[in-house]
Protein backbone atom coordinates (compact mmCIF):
# COMPACT_ATOMS: atom_id res chain seq x y z
CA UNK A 1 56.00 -80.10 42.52
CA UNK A 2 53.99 -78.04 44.88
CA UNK A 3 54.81 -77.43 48.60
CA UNK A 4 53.00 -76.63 51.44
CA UNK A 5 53.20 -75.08 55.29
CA UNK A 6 52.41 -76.51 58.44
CA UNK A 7 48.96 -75.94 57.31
CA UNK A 8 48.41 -76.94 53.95
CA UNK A 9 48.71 -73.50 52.43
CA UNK A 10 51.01 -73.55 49.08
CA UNK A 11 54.28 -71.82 49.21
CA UNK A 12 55.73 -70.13 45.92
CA UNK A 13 59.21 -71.80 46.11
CA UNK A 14 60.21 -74.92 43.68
CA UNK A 15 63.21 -75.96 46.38
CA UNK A 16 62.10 -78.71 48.47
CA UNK A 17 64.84 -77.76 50.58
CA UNK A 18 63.45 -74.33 50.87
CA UNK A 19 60.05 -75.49 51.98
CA UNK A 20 61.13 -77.61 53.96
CA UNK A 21 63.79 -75.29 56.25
CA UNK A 22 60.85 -72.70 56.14
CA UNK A 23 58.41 -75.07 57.47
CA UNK A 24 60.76 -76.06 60.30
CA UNK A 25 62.21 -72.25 61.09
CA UNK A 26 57.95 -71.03 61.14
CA UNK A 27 57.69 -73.70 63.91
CA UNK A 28 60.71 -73.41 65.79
CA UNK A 29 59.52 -69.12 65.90
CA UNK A 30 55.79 -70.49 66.83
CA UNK A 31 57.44 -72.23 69.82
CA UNK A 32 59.79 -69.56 70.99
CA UNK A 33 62.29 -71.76 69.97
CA UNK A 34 66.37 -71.28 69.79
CA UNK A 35 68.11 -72.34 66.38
CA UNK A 36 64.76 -70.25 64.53
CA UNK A 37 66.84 -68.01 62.85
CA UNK A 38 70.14 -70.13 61.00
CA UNK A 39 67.13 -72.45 59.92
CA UNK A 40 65.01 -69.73 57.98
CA UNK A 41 68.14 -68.53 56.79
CA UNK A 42 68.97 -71.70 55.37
CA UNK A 43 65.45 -71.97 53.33
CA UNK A 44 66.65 -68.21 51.81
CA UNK A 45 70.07 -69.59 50.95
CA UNK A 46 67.97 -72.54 49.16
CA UNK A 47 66.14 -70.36 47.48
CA UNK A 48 66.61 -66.62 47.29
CA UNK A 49 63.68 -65.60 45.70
CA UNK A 50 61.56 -67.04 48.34
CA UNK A 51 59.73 -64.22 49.76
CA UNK A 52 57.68 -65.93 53.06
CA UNK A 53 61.21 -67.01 54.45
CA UNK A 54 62.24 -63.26 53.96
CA UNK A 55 59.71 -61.83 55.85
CA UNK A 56 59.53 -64.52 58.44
CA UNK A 57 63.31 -63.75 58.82
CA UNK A 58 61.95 -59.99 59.34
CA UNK A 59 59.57 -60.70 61.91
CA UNK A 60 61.82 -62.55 64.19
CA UNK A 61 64.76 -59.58 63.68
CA UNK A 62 61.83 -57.36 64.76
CA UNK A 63 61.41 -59.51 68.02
CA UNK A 64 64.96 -58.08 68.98
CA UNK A 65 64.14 -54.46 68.07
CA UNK A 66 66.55 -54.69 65.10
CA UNK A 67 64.65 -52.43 62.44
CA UNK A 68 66.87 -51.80 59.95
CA UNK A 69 67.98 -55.20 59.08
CA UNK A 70 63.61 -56.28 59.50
CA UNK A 71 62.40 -53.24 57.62
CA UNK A 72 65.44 -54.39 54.86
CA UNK A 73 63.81 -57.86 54.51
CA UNK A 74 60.34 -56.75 54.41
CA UNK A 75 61.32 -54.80 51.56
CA UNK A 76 62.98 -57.89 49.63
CA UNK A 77 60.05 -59.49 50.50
CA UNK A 78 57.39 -57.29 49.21
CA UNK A 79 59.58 -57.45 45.82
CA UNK A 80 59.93 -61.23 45.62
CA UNK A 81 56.24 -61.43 46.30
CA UNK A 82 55.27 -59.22 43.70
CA UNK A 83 57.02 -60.96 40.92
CA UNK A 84 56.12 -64.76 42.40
CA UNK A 85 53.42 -64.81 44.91
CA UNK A 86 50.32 -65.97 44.98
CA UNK A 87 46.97 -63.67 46.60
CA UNK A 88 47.63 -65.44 50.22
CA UNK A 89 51.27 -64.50 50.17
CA UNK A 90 50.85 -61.18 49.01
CA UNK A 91 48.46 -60.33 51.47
CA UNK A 92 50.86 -62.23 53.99
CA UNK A 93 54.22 -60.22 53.69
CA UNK A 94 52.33 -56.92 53.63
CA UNK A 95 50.50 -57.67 56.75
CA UNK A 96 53.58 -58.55 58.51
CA UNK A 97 55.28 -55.64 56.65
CA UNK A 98 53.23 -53.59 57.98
CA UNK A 99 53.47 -54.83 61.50
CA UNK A 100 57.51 -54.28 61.33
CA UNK A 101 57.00 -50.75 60.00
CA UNK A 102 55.49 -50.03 63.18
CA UNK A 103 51.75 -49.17 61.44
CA UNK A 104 49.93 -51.19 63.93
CA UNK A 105 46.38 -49.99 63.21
CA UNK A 106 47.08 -50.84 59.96
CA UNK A 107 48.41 -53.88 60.91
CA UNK A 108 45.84 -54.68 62.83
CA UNK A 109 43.33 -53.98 60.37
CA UNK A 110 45.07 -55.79 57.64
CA UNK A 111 45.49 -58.95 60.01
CA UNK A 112 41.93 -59.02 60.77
CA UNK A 113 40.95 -59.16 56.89
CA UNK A 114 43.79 -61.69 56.09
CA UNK A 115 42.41 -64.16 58.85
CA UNK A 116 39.26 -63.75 57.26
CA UNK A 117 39.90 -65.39 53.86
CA UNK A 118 42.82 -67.93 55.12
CA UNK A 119 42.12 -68.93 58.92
CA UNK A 120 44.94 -71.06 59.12
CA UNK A 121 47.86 -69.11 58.17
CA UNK A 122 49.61 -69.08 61.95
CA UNK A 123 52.14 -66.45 61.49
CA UNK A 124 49.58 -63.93 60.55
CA UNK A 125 47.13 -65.23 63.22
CA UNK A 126 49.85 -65.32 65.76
CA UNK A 127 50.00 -60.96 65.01
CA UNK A 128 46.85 -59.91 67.53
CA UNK A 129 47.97 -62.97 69.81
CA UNK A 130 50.39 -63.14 72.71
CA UNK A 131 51.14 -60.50 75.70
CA UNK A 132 53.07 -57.82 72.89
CA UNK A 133 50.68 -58.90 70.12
CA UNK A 134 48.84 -56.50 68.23
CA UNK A 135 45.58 -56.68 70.22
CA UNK A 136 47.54 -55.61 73.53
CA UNK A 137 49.32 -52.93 72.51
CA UNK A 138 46.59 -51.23 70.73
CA UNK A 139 45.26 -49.60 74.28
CA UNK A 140 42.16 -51.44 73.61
CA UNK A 141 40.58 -52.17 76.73
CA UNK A 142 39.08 -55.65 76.13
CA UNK A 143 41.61 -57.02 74.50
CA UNK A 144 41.73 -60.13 76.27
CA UNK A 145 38.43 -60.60 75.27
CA UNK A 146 39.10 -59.92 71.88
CA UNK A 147 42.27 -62.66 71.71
CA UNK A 148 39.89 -65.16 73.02
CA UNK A 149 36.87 -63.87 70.96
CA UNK A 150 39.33 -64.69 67.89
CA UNK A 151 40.65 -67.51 68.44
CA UNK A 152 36.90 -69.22 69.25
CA UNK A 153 36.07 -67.79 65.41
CA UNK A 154 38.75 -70.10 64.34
CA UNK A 155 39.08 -72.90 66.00
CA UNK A 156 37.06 -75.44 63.83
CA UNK A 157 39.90 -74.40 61.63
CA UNK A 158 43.04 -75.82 64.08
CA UNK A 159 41.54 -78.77 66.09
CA UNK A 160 44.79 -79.74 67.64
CA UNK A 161 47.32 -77.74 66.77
CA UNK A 162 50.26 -78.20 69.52
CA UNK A 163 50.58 -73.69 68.41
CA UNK A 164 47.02 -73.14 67.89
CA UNK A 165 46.24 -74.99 71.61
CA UNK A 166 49.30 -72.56 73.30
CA UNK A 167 47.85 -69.49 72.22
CA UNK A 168 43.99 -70.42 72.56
CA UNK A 169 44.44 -71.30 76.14
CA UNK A 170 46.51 -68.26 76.93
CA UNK A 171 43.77 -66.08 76.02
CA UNK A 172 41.17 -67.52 77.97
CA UNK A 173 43.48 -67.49 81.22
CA UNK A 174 43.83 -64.06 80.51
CA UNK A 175 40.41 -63.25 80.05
CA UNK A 176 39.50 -64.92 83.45
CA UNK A 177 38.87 -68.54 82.39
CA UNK A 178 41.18 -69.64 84.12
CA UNK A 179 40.32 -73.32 84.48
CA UNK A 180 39.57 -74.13 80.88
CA UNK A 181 42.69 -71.88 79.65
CA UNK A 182 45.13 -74.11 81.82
CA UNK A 183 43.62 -77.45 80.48
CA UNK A 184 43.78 -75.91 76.86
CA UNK A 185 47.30 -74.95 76.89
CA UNK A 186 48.61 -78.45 78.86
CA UNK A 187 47.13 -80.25 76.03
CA UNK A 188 49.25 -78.23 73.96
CA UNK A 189 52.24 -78.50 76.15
CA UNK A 190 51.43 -82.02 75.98
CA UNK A 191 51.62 -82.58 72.11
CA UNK A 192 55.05 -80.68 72.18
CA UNK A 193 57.61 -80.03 75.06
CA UNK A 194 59.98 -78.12 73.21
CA UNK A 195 57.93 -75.36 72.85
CA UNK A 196 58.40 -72.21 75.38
CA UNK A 197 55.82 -70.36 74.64
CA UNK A 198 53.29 -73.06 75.93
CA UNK A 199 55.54 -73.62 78.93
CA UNK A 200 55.28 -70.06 79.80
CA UNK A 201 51.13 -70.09 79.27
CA UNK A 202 50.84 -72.79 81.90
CA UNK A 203 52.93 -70.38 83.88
CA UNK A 204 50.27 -67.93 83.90
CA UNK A 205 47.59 -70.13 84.42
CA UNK A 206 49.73 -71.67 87.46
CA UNK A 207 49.94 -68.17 88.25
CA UNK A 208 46.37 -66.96 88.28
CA UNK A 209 44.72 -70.13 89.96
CA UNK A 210 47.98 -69.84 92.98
CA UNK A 211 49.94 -72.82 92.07
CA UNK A 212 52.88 -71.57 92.87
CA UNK A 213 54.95 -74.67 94.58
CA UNK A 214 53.70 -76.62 90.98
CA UNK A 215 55.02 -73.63 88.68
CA UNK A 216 58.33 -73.59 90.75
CA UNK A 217 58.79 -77.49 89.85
CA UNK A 218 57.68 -77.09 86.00
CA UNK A 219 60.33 -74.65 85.90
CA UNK A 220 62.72 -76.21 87.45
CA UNK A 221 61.92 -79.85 85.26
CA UNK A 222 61.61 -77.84 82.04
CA UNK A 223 64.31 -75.18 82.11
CA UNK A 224 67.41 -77.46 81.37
CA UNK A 225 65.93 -78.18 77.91
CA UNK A 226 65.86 -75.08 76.61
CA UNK A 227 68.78 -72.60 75.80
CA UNK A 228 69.95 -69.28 77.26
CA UNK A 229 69.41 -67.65 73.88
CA UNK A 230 65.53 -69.07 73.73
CA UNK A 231 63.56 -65.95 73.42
CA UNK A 232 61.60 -66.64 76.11
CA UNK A 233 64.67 -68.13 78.84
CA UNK A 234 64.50 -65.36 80.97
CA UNK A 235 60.79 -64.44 81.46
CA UNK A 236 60.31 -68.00 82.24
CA UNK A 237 62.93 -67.88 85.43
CA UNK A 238 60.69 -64.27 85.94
CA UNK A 239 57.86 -66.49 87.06
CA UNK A 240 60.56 -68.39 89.16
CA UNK A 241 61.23 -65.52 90.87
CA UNK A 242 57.65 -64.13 91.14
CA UNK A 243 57.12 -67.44 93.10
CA UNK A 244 60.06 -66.98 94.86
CA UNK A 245 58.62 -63.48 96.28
CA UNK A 246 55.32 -65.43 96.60
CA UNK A 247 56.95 -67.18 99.20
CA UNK A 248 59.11 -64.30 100.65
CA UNK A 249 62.06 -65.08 100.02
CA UNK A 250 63.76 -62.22 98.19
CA UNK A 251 67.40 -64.18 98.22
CA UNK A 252 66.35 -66.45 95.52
CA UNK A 253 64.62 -63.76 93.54
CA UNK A 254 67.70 -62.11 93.54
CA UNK A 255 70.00 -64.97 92.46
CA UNK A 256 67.36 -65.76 89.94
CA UNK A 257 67.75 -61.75 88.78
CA UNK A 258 71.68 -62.37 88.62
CA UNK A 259 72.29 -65.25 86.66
CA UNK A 260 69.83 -64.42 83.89
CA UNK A 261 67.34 -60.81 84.13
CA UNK A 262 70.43 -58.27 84.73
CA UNK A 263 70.53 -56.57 81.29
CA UNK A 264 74.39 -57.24 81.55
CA UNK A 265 74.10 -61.15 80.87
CA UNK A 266 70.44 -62.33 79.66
CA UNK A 267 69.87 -62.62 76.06
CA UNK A 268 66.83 -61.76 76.06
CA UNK A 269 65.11 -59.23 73.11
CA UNK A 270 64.75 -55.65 74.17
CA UNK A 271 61.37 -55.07 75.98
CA UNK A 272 61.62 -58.15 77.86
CA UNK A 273 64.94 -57.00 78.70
CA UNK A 274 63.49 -53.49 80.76
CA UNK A 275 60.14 -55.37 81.60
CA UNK A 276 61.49 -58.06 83.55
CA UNK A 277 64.46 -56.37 85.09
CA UNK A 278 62.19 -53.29 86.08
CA UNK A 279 59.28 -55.15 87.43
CA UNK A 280 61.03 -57.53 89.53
CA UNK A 281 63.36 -55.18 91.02
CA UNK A 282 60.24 -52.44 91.87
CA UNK A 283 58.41 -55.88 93.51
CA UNK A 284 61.42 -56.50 95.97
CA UNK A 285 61.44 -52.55 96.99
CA UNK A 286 57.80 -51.94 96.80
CA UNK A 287 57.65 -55.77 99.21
CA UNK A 288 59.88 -54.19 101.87
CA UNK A 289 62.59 -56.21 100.68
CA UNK A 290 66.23 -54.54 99.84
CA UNK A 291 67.48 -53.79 96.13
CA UNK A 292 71.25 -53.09 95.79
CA UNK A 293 71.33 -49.56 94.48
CA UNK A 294 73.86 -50.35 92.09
CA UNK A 295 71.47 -53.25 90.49
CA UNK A 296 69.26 -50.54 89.85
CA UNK A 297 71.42 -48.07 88.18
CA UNK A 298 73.45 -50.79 85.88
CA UNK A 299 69.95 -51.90 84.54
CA UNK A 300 68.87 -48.32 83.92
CA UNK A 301 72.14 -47.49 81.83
CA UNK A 302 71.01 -50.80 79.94
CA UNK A 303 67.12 -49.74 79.23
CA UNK A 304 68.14 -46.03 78.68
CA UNK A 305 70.48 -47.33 75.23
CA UNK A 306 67.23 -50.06 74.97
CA UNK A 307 64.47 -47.10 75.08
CA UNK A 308 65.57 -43.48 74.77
CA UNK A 309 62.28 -42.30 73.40
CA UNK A 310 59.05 -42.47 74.31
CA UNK A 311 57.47 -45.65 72.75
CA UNK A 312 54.70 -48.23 73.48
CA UNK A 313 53.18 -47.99 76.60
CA UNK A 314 54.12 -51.02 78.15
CA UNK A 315 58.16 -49.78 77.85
CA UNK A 316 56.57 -46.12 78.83
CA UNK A 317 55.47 -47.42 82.08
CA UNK A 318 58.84 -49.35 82.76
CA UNK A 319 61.21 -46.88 82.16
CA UNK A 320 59.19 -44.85 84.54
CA UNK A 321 59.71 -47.25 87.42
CA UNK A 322 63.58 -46.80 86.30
CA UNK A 323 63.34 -43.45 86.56
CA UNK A 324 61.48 -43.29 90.03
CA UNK A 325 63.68 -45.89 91.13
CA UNK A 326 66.67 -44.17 90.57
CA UNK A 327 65.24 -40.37 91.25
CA UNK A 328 65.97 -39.02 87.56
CA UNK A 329 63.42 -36.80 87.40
CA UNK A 330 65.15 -35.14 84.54
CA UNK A 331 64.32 -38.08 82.49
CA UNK A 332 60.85 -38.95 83.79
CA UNK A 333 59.82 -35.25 83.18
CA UNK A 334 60.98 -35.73 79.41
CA UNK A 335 59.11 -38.79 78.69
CA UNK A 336 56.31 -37.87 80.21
CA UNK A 337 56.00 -34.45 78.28
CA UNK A 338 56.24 -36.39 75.34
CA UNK A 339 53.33 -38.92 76.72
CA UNK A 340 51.49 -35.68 77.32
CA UNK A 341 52.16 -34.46 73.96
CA UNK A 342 50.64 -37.72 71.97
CA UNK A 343 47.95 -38.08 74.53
CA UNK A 344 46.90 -34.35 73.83
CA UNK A 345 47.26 -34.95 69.96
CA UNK A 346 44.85 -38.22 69.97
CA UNK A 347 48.24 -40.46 69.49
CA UNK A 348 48.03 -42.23 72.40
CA UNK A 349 45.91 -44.95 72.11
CA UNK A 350 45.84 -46.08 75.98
CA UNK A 351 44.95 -42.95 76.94
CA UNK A 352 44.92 -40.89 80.05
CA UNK A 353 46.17 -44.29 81.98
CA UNK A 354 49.61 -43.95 80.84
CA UNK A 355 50.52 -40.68 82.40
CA UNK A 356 48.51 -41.82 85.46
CA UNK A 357 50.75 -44.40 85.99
CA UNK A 358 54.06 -42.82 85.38
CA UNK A 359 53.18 -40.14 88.10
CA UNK A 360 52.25 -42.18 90.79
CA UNK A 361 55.27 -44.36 90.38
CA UNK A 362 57.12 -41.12 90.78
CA UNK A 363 55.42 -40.29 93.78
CA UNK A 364 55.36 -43.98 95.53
CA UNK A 365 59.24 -43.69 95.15
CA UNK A 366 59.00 -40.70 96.75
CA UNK A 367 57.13 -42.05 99.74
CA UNK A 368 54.39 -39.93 98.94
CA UNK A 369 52.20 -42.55 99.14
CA UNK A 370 48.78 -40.71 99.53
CA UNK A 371 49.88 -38.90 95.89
CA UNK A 372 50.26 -42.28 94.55
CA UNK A 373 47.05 -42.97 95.65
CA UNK A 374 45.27 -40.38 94.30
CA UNK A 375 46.87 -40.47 90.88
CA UNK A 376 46.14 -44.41 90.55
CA UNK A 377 42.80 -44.60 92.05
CA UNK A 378 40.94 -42.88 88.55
CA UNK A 379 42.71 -45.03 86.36
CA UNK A 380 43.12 -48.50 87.87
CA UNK A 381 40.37 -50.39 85.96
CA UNK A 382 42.23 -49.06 82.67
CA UNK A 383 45.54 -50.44 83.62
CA UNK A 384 44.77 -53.49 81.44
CA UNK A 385 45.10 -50.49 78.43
CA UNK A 386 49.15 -50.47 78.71
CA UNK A 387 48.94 -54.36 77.08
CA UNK A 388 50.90 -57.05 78.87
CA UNK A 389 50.19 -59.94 80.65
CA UNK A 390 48.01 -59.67 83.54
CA UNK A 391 50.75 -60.87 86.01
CA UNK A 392 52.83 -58.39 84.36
CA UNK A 393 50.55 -55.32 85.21
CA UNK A 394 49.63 -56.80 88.52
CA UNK A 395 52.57 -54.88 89.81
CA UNK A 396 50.42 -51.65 89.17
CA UNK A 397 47.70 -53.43 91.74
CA UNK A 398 50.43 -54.56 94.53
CA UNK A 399 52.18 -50.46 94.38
CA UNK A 400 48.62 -49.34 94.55
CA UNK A 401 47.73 -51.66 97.64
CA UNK A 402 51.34 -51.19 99.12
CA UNK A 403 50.34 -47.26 99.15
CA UNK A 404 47.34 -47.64 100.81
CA UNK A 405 49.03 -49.50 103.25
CA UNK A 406 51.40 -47.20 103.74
CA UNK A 407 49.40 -44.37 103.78
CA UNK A 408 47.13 -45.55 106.43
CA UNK A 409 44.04 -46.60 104.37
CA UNK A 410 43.91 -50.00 105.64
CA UNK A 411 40.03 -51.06 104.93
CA UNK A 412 40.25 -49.90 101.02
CA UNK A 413 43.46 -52.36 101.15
CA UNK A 414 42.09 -54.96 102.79
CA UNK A 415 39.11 -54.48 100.33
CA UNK A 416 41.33 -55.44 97.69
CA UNK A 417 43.35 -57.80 98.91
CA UNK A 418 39.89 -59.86 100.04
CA UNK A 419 39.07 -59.81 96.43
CA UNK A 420 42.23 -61.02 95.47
CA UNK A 421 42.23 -64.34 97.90
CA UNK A 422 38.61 -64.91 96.79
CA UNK A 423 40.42 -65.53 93.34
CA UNK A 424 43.63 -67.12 93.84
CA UNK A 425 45.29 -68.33 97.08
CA UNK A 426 48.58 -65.84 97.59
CA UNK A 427 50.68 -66.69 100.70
CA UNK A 428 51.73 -63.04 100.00
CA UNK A 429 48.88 -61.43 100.47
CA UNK A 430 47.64 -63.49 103.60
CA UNK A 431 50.93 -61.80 104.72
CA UNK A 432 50.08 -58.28 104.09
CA UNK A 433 46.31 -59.23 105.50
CA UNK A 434 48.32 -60.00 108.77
CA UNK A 435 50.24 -57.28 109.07
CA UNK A 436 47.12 -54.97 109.18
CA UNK A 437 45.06 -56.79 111.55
């Protein structure tokens, strides 16, 4: 008997109980779901030999930075594939293979041509996709255009796909529609609660069009649902707290930062880990609001163990607002030679951008707020080049107004935050509008 995945696609396995754990474990992952992992390892205890549940099993170790064990079950994937895998499947575990090995142009490139020939095989899709996907992280500078450009080349292939709906509608938020991405990813929402990752795209959209009192409630109605080990737990009560800043009141932030951002007790994987706890402690300083030194240092012990070495840009630029936060210029002066040294080799896909940023968070934490200035101001429209989400980078934006402020160039700030209102209502910035007048 022959078995399929979510999408009709055969699978080389002859254990219905196999196909069936695999089928469940690839949506439970597609939903940022908890339980993902004991359910793909049940469909290899069924069967072994079965090489997609291997490298699925990979992909979601990689989530949590843990390379040896995903590079280990790439490799037993690559071997079961070889000896009982079909074209599809090959093509499968070596583009995920290669994503895990950390050859993202090649992974890239090798996702692009899979998607070609077999539009509907999500985990490969779901590579480019997403805030750390592929696209982001590849310092392209459109790359919110190009998530939305590919998921519009294959959507006569999902119709409505509770996964395919998340992701679509993500993009489009993120590329400025706004609108149309919010209704896109509620209809996903819609066809499946239990599924985080479409929670956490109506976030953003909540987020970009200034719902901030309605993203505070979803929260608050969805969170009991879903676990403290759900991969995406904490960056969910993130938005909480962005809201919570949103409507100044840095108390709540904090509690929210407490009971489940503080590298000591969320469960979180790695980069979410540093990105959350960094950003949302820099927004209460860089808000005028105060940040127990110690929460600062703790967190910085925790990312420094997380993210020794220079990395992806995205973790670059965060460890850099540890390092600034906590005046170890010792260890902002290392990474950033090392930044140097790729960006003067042509290894540095982001480009100039990166170093930009790194320096000017060094000098804003210095109070040298005109220097922050001046090092931003070249590179702000390339921001989007470090990947993330773009309430995730806004924090670049708010440390770049916050220095004009504070460095006595009131109309360029006012400039910006005029722009901002004529997008989104922010409470916030009406605020910051009022203390300049």
């Amino acid at each position: 008997m022959a078995f399929e995945d979510r999408c009709g696609l055969s699978l080389s396995t002859s254990s219905h109980e196999a196909a069936s754990a695999y089928r469940d474990g690839v949506d439970l992952m597609l939903a940022g779901w908890t339980g993902t992992a004991e359910v793909l390892e049940r469909a290899i205890a069924a069967d072994p030999d079965f090489a997609l549940a291997h490298i699925a099993r990979a992909r979601l170790h990689s989530f949590y930075q843990q390379g040896d064990l995903a590079r280990a079950k790439a490799a037993v994937a690559r071997e079961f594939v070889a000896k009982r895998g079909d074209e599809r499947e090959r093509s499968h575990v070596e583009t995920l293979a290669l994503a895990i090995e950390g050859r993202l142009p090649e992974a890239l490139a090798a996702t692009l041509r899979h998607i070609e020939s077999w539009p509907r095989d999500t985990i490969v899709l779901s590579l480019p996709l997403g805030a750390f996907g592929l696209f982001a992280i590849s310092g392209m500078a459109d790359h919110d255009q190009a998530r939305q450009d590919l998921c519009e080349r294959v959507a006569q292939h999902y119709g409505e796909d509770w996964w395919f709906l998340t992701l679509y509608g993500w993009a489009m938020t993120e590329n400025g529609n706004v609108a149309r991405g919010r209704s896109v990813t509620e209809r996903g929402f819609g066809l499946r609660r239990q599924n985080a990752h479409a929670a956490h795209a109506v976030l953003h959209a909540m987020f970009e069009d200034g719902s901030i009192d309605e993203a505070d409630r979803l929260v608050d109605d969805w969170i009991p649902s879903y676990g403290r080990a759900g991969i995406l737990h904490g960056h969910i009560l993130w938005h909480q707290a962005l809201g919570a800043l949103e409507h100044g009141n840095p108390a709540r932030a904090l509690a929210i930062y407490a009971d489940v951002l503080q590298p000591a007790v969320t469960q979180a994987p790695p980069l979410n880990i540093i990105t959350d706890a960094a950003s949302l402690l820099w927004r209460l300083s860089a808000y005028g609001h105060a940040v127990p030194k110690p929460l600062w240092l703790d967190a910085d012990v925790a990312a420094q163990k997380l993210f020794p070495k220079s990395s992806l840009p995205f973790a670059d630029v965060h460890m850099a607002l540890f390092a600034a936060a906590t005046q170890n210029r010792e260890a902002l002066a290392a990474r950033l030679a090392v930044i140097e040294q790729r960006l003067a080799e042509g290894k540095l896909p982001a480009g100039p951008v990166v170093p930009a940023i790194c320096r000017a968070l060094a000098a804003f934490a210095d109070e040298d707020y005109a220097a922050c200035v001046r090092e931003l101001a070249p590179v702000l429209s390339q921001v989007v080049r470090i990947g993330g989400s773009h309430a995730q980078r806004e924090l670049i934006e708010d440390t770049f107004i916050v220095a004009l402020m504070r460095s006595g160039e009131l109309p360029r700030a006012r400039a910006m935050l005029d722009a901002r209102l004529h997008r989104r209502p922010s409470s916030r910035d009406t605020r910051w509008q009022a203390a300049m007048a």
